[in-house]
C-alpha atoms as a PDB file:
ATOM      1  CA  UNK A   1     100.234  89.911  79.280  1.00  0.00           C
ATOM      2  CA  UNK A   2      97.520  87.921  80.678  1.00  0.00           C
ATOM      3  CA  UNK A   3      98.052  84.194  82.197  1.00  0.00           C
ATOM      4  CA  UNK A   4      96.429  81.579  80.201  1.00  0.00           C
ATOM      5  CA  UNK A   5      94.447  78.679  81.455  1.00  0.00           C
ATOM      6  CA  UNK A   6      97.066  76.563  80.402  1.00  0.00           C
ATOM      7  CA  UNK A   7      99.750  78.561  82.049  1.00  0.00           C
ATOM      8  CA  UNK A   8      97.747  78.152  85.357  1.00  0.00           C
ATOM      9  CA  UNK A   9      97.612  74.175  85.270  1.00  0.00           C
ATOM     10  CA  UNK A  10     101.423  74.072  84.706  1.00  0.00           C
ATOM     11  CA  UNK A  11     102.142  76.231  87.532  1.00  0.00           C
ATOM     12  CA  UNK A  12      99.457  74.057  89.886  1.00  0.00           C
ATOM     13  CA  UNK A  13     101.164  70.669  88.482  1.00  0.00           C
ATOM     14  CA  UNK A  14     104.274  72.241  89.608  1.00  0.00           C
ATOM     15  CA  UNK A  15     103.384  73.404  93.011  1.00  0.00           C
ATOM     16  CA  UNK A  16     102.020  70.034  94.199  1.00  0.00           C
ATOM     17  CA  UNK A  17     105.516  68.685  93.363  1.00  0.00           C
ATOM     18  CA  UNK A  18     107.561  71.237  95.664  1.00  0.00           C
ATOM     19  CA  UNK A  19     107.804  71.096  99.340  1.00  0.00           C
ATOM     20  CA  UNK A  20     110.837  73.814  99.593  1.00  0.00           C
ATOM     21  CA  UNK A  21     109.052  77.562  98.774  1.00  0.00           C
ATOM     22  CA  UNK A  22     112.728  79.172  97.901  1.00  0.00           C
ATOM     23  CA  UNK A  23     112.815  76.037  95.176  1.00  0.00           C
ATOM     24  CA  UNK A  24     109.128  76.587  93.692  1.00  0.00           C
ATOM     25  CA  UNK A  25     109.410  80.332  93.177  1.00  0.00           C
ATOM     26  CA  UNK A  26     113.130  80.252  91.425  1.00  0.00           C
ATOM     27  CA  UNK A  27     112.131  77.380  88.990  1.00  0.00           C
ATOM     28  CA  UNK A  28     108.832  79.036  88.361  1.00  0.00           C
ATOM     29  CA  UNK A  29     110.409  82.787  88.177  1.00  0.00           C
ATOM     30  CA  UNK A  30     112.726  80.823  85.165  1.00  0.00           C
ATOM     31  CA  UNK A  31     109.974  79.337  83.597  1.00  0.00           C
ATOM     32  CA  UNK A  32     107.615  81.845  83.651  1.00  0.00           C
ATOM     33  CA  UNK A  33     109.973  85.115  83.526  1.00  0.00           C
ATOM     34  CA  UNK A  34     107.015  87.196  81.504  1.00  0.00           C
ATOM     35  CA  UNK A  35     105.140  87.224  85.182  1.00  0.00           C
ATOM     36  CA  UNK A  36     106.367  89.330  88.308  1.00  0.00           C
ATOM     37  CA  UNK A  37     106.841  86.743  91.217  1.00  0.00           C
ATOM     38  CA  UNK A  38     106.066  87.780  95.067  1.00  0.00           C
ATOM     39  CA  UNK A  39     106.576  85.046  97.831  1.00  0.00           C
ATOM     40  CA  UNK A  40     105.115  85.137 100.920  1.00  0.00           C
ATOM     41  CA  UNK A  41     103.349  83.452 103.812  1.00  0.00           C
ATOM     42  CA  UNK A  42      99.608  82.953 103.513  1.00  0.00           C
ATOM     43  CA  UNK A  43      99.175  84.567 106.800  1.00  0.00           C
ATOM     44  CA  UNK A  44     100.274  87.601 105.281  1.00  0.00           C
ATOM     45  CA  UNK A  45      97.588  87.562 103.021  1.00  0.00           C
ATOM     46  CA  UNK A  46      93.554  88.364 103.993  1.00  0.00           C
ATOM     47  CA  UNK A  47      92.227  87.223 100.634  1.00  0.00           C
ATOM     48  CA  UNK A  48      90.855  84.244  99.343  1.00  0.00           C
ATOM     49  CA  UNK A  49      93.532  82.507  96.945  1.00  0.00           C
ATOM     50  CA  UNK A  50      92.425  82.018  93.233  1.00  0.00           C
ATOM     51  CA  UNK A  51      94.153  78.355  93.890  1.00  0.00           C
ATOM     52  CA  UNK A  52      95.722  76.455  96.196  1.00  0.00           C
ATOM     53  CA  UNK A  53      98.001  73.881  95.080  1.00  0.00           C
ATOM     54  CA  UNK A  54     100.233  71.394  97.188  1.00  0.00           C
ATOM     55  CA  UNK A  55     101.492  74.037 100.517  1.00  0.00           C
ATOM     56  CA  UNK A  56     101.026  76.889  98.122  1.00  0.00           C
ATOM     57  CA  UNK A  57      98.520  79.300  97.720  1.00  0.00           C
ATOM     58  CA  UNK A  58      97.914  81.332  94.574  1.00  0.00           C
ATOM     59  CA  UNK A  59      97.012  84.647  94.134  1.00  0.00           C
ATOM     60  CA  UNK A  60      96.873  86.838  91.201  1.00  0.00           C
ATOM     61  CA  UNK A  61      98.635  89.836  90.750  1.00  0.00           C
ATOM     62  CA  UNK A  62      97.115  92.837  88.587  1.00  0.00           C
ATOM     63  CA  UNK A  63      99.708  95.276  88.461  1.00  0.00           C
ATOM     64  CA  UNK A  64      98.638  97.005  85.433  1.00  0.00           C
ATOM     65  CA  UNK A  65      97.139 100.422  86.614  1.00  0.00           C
ATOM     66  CA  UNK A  66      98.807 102.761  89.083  1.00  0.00           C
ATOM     67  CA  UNK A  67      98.536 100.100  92.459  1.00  0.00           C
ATOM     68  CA  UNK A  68      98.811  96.488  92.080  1.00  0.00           C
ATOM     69  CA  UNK A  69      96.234  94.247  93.763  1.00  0.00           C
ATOM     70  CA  UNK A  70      95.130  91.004  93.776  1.00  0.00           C
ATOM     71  CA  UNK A  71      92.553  89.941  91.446  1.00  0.00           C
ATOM     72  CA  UNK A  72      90.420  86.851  90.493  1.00  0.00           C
ATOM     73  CA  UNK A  73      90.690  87.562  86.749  1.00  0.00           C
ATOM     74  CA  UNK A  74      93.617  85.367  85.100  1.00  0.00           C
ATOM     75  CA  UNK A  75      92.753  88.152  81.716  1.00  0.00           C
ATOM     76  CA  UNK A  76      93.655  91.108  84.438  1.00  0.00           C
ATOM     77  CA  UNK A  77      96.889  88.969  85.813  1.00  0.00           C
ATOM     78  CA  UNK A  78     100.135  89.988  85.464  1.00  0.00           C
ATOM     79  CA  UNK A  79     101.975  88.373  87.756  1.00  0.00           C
ATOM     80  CA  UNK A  80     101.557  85.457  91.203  1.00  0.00           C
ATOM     81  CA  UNK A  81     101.627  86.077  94.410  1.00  0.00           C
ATOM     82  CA  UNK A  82     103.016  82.541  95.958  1.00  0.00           C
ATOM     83  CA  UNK A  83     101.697  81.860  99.290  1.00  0.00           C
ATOM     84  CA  UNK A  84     103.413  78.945 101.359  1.00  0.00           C
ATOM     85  CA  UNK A  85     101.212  77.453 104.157  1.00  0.00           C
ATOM     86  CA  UNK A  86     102.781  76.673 107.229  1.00  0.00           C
ATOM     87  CA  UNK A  87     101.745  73.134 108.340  1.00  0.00           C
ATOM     88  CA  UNK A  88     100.161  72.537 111.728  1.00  0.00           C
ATOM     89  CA  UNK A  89     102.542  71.423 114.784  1.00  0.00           C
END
């Protein structure tokens, strides 16, 4: 299923309102239970995020063939990666 446009805002509108990552991904993993959910830290991650919203990053997941990967195509998306920045000292 792919993630609509409208799908996307929701989840930025919601990301600039968290501060706690454990808080953002459960509420969003509820509301959005159609996508698979992976939380990291953006240091763990080399590419560019499709978003950044709040101390999140967002990257989209394509797990439809054999490998998943990240992707810049919200059609291709099947799930979010959620990457929390850390905040400098």
């Amino acid at each position: 299923m792919a993630l609509g446009a409208g799908e996307i805002a929701d989840i930025e509108q919601a990301l600039a309102s968290f501060d706690d990552g454990s808080q953002a991904y459960a509420t969003l993993r509820m509301k959005y239970p159609h996508l698979a959910w992976i939380r990291c830290d953006s240091s763990d991650l080399t590419e560019t995020p499709f978003r950044s919203a709040g101390q999140f990053d967002l990257h989209l997941l394509d797990s439809a063939d054999h490998c998943a990967r990240i992707t810049g195509d919200p059609a291709r998306a099947t799930g979010i990666v959620l990457a929390k920045r850390t905040r400098a000292p």
